[in-house]
N, C-alpha and C. Protein backbone atom coordinates (compact mmCIF):
# COMPACT_ATOMS: atom_id res chain seq x y z
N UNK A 1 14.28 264.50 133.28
CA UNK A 1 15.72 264.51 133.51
C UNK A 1 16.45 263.83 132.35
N UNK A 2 15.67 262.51 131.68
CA UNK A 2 16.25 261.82 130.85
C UNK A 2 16.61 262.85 129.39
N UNK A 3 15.48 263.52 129.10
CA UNK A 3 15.14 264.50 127.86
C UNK A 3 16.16 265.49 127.83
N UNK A 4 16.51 266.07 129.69
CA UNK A 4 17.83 267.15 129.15
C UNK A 4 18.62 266.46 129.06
N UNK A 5 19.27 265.73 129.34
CA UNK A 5 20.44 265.03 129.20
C UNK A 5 20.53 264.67 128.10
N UNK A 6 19.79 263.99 127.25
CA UNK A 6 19.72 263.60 125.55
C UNK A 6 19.69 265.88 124.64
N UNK A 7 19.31 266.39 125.51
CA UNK A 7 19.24 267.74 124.49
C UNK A 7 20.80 268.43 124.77
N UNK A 8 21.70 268.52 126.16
CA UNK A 8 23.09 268.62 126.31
C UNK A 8 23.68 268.04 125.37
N UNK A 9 23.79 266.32 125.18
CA UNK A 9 24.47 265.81 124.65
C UNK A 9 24.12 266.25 122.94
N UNK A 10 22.97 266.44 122.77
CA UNK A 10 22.97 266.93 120.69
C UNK A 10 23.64 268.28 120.96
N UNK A 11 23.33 269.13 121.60
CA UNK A 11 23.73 270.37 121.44
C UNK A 11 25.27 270.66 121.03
N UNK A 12 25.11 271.62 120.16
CA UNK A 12 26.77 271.98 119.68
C UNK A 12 27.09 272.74 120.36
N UNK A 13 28.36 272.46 120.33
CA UNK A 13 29.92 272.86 121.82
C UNK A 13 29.47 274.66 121.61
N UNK A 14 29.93 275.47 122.46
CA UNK A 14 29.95 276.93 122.59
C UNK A 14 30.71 277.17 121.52
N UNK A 15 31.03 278.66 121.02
CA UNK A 15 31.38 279.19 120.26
C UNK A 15 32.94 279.91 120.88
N UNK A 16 34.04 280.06 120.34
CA UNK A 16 34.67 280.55 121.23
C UNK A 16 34.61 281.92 121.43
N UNK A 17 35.01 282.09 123.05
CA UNK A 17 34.66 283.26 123.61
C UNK A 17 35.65 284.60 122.91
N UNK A 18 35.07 285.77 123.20
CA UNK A 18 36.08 286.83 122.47
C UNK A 18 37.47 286.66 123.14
N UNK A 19 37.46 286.44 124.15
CA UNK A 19 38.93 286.62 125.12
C UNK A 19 39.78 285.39 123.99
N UNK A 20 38.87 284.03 123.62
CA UNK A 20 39.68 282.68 122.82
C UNK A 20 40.03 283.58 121.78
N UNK A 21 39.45 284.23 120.94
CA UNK A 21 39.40 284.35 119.69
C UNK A 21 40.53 285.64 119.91
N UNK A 22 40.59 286.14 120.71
CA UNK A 22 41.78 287.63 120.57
C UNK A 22 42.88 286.87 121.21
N UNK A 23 43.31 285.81 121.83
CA UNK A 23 44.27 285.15 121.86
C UNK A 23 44.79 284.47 120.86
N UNK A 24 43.73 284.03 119.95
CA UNK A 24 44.34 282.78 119.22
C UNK A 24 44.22 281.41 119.69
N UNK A 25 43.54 280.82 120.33
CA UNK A 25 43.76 279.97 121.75
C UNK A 25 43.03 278.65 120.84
N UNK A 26 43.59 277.81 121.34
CA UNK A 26 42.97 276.54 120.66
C UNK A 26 41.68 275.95 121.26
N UNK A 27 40.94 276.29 121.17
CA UNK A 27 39.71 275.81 121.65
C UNK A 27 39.50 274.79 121.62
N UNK A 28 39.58 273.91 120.81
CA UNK A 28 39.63 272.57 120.58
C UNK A 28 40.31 271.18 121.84
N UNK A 29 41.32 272.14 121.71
CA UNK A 29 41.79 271.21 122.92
C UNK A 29 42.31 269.81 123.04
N UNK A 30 41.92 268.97 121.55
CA UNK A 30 42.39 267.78 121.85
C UNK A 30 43.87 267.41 121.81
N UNK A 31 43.98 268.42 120.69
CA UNK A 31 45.66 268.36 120.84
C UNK A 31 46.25 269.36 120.90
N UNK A 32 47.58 269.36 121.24
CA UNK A 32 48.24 270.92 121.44
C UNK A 32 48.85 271.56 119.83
N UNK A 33 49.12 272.65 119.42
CA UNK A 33 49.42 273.04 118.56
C UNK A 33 51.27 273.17 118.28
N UNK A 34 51.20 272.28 116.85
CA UNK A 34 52.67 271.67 117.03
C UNK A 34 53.66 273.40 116.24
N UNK A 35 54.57 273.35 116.59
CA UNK A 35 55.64 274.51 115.69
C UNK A 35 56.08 275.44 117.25
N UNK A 36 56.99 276.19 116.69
CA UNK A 36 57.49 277.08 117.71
C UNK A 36 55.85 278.24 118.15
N UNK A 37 56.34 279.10 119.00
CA UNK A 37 55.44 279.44 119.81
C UNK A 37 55.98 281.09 118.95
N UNK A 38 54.64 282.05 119.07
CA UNK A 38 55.12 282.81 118.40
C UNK A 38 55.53 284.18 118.85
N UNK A 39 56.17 285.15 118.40
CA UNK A 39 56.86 286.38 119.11
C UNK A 39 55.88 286.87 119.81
N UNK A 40 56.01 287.56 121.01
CA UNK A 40 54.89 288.47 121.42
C UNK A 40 54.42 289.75 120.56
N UNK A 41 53.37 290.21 120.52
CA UNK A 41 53.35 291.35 119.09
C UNK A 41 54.10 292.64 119.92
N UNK A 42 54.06 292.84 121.45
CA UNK A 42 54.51 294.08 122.12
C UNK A 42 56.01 294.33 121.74
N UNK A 43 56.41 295.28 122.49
CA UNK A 43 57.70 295.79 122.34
C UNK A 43 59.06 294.94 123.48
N UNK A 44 59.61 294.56 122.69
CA UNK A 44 60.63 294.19 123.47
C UNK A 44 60.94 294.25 124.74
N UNK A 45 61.02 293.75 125.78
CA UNK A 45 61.30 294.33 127.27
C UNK A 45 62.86 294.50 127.33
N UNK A 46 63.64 293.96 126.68
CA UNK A 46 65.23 293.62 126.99
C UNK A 46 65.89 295.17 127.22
N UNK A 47 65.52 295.91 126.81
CA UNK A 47 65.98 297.46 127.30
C UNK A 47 65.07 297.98 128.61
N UNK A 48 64.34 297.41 128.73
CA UNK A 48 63.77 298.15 130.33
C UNK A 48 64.69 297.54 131.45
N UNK A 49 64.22 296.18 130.90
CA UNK A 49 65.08 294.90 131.89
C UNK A 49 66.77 295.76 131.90
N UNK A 50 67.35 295.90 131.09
CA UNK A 50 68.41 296.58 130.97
C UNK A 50 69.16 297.72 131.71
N UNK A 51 67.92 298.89 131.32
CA UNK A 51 67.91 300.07 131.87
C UNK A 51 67.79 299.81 133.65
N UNK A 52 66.98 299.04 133.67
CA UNK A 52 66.54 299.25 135.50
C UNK A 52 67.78 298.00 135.91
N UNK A 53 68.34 297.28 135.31
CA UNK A 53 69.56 296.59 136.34
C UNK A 53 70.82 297.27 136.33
N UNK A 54 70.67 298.74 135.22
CA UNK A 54 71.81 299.54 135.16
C UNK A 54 71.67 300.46 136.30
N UNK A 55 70.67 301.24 136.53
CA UNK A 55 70.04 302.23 137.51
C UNK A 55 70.57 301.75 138.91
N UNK A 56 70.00 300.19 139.39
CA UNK A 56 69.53 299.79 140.10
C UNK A 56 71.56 299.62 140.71
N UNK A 57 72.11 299.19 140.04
CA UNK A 57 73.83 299.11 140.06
C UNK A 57 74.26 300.47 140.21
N UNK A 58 73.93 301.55 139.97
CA UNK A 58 74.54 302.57 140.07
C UNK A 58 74.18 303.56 140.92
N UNK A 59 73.08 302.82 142.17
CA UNK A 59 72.59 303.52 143.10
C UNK A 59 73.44 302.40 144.54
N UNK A 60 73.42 301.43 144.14
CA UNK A 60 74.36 300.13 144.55
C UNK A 60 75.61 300.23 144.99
N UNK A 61 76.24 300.37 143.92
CA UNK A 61 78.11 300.61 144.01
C UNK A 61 78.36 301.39 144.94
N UNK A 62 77.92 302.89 144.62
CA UNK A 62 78.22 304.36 145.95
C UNK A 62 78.03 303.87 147.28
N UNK A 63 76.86 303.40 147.50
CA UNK A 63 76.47 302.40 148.46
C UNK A 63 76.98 301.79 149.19
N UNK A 64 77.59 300.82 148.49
CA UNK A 64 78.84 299.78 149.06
C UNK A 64 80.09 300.24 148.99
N UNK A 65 80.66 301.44 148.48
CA UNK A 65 81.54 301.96 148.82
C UNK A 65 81.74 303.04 149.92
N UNK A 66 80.91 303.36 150.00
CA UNK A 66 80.25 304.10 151.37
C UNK A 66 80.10 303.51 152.46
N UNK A 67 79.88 302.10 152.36
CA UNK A 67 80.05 301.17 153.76
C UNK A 67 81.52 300.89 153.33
N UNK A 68 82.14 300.57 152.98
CA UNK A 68 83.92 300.04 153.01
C UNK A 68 84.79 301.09 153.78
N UNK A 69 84.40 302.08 153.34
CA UNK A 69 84.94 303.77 153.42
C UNK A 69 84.71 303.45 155.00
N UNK A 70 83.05 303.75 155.51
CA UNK A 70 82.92 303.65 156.99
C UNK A 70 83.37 302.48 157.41
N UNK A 71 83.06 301.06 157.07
CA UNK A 71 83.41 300.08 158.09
C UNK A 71 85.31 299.90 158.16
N UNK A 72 86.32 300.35 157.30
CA UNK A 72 87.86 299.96 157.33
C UNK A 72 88.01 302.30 157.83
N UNK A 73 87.62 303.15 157.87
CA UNK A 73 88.36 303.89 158.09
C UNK A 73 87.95 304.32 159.83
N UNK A 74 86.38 304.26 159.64
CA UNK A 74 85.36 304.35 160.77
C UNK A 74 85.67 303.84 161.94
N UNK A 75 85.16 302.45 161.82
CA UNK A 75 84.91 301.38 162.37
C UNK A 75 86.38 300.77 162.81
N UNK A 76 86.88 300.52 161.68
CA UNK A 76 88.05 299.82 161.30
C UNK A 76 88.09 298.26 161.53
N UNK A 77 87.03 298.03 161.38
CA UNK A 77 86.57 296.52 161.33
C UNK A 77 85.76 296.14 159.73
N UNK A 78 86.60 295.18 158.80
CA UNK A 78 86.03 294.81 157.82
C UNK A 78 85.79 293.41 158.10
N UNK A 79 84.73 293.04 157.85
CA UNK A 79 84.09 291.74 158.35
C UNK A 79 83.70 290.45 157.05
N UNK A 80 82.93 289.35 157.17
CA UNK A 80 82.95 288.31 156.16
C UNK A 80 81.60 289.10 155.36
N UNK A 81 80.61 290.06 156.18
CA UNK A 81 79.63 290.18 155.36
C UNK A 81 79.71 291.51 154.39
N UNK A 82 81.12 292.17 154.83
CA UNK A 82 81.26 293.58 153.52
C UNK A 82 82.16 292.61 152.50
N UNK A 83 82.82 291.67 152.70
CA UNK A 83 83.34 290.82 150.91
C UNK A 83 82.10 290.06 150.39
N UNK A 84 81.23 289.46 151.19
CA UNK A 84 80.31 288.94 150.74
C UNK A 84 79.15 290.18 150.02
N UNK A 85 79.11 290.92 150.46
CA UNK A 85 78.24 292.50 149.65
C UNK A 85 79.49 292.90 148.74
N UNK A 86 80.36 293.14 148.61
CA UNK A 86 81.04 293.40 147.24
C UNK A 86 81.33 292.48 146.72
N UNK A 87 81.62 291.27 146.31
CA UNK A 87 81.08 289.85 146.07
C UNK A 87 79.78 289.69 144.87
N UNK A 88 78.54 290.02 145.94
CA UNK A 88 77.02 290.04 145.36
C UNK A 88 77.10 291.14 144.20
N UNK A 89 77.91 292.25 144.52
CA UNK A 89 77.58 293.57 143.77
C UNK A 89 78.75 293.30 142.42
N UNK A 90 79.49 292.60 142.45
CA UNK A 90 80.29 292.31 140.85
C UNK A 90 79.77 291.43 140.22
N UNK A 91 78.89 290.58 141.08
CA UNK A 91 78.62 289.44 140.50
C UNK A 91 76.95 290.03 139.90
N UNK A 92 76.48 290.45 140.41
CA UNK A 92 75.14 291.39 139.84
C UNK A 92 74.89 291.58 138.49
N UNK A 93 75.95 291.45 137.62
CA UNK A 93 74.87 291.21 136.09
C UNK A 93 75.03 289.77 135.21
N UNK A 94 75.74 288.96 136.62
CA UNK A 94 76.06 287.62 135.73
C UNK A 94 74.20 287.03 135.02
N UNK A 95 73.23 287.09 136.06
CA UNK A 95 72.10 286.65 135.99
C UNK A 95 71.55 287.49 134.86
N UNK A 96 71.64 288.85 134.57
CA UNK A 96 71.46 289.58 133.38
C UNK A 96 72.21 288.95 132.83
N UNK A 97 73.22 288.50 131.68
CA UNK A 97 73.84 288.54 131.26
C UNK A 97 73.59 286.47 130.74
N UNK A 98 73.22 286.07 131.66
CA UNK A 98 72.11 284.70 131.51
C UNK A 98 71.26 284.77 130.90
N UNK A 99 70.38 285.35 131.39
CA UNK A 99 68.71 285.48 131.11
C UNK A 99 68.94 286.33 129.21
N UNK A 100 69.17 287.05 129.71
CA UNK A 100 69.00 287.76 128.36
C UNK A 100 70.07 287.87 127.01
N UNK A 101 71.21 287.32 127.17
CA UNK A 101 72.02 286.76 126.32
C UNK A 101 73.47 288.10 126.67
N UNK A 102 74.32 287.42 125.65
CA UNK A 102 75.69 288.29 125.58
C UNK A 102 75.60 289.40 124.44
N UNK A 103 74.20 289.52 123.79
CA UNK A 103 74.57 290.85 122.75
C UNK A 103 73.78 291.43 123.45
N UNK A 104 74.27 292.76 123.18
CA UNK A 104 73.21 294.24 123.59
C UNK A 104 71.74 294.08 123.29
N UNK A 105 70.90 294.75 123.78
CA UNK A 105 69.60 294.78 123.35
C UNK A 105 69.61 296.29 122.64
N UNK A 106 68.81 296.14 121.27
CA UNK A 106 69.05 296.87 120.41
C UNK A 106 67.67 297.66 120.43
């Protein structure tokens, strides 16, 4: 028991694995790697992200105008939760418009 324990401890550390080495990954570990962090090599997401909160609004709006239409001509009861849904629905790209900045994605 004494003998492996003295052959662990000489033995040199693993090699890094393919998954380390196609990351880039610091194997080392003792310290973290200082400088900004670097671009992803893929393609931009800011136009998908884009495209699908545009889609996603324009299946939305008809929607909620389609309940206003029924609940004030229909019904004729407009209530706290149809201003609170047209409310949510103007306010709907403030969080886009956070996250991903004030210029277009190009």
């Amino acid at each position: 028991m004494v003998a492996r324990s003295a052959e662990l401890r000489q033995s040199k550390p693993s090699p890094p694995s393919r998954f380390d080495r196609a990351l880039g990954a610091n194997t080392d570990m003792s310290a973290p790697a200082a400088g900004p962090l670097p671009a992803p090599a893929g393609p931009k997401i800011n136009s998908a992200v884009v495209a699908s909160a545009v889609v996603t609004w324009a299946i939305a709006a008809p929607m909620v105008a389609l309940r206003f239409y029924t609940r004030s001509k229909i019904v004729q009861t407009l209530g706290a939760e149809d201003w609170l849904l047209a409310a949510a629905l103007v306010s709907a790209p403030v969080p886009l418009h956070v996250c991903l900045g004030p210029a277009a994605p190009s």
